[in-house]
Protein backbone atom coordinates (compact mmCIF):
# COMPACT_ATOMS: atom_id res chain seq x y z
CA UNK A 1 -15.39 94.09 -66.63
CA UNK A 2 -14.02 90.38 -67.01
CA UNK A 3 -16.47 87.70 -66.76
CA UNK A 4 -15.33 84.58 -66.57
CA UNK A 5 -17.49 81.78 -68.75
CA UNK A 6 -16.44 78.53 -68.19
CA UNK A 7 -17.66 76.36 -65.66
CA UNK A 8 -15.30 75.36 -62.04
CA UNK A 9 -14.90 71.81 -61.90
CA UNK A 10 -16.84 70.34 -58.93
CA UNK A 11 -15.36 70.34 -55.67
CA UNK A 12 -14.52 66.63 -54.45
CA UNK A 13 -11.74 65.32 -51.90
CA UNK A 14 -10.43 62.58 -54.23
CA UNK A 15 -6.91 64.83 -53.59
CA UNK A 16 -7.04 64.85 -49.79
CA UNK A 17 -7.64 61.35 -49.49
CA UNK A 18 -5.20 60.48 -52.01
CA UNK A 19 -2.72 61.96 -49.61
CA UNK A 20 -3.85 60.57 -46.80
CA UNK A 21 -3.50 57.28 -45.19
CA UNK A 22 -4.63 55.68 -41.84
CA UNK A 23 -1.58 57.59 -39.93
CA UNK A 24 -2.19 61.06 -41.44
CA UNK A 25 -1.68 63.32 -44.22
CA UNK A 26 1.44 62.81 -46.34
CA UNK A 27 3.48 65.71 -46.15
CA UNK A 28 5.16 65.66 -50.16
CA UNK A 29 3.87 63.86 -53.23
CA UNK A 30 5.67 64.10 -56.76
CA UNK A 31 2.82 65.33 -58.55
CA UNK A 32 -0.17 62.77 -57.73
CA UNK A 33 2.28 59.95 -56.19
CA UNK A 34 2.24 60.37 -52.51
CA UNK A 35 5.99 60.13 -51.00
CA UNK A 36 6.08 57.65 -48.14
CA UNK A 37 9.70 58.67 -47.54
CA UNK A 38 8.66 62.08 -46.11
CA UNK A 39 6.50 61.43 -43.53
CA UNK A 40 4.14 63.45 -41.91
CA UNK A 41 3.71 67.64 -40.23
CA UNK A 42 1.59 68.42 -37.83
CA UNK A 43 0.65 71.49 -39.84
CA UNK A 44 -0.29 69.74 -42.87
CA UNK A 45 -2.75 67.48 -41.23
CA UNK A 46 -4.39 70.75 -39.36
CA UNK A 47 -4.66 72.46 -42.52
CA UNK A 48 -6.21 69.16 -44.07
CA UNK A 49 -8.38 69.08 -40.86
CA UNK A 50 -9.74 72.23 -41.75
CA UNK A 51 -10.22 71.82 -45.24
CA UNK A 52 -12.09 68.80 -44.64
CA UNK A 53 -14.63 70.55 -42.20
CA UNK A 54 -15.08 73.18 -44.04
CA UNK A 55 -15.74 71.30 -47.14
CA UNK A 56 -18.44 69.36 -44.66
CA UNK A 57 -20.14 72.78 -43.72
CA UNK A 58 -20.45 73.09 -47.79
CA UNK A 59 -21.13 70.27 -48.95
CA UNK A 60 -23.47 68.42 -46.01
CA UNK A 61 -24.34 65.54 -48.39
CA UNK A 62 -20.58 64.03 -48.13
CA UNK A 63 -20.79 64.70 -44.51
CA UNK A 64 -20.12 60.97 -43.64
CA UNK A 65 -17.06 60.98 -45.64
CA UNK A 66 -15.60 64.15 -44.90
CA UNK A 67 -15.82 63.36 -41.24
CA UNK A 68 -13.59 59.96 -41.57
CA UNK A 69 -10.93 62.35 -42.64
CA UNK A 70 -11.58 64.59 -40.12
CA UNK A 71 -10.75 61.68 -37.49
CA UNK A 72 -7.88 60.46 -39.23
CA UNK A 73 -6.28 64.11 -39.19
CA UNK A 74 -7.38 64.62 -35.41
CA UNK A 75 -6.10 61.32 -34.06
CA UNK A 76 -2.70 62.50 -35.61
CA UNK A 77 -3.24 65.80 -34.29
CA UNK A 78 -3.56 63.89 -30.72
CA UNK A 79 -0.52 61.78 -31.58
CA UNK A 80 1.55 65.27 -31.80
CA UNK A 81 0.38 67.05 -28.88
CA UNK A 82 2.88 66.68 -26.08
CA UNK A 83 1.37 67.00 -22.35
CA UNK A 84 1.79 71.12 -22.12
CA UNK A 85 -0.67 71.21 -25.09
CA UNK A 86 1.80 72.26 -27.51
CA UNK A 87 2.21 70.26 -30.23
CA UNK A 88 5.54 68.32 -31.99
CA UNK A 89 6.05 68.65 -35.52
């Protein structure tokens, strides 16, 4: 049986935020340089609304800033949603 020795890195959301500014989540990046030029998806910023709460149900402690994420994702998630509830991407 494998075992795997070394220790995981701890989990953090220095990533997600560095992707993220007060619109949204950035859709691209060339390797840690977010790319302004290509905008936003809706289905980025759910995913990244996901990760973030489920990183809050984890880690409880970073609760506060996991849930400023959160809001910046959902207020673009309200931007995109058109009045039939569907959403633009």
């Amino acid at each position: 049986m494998f075992r795997f020795n070394k220790k995981l890195p701890a989990v953090d959301l220095l990533r997600l935020k560095a992707m993220t500014d007060y619109t949204g989540m950035l859709q691209h990046s060339t390797h840690a340089v977010p790319c302004f030029k290509e905008g936003y998806t809706t289905d980025d910023n759910a995913r990244a609304l996901i990760a973030v709460l489920r990183f809050q149900r984890l880690f409880p402690e970073s609760a506060a800033e996991a849930e400023q994420l959160a809001t910046t994702y959902l207020s673009f998630m309200h931007y995109t949603q058109t009045a039939n509830g569907l959403f633009h991407n």
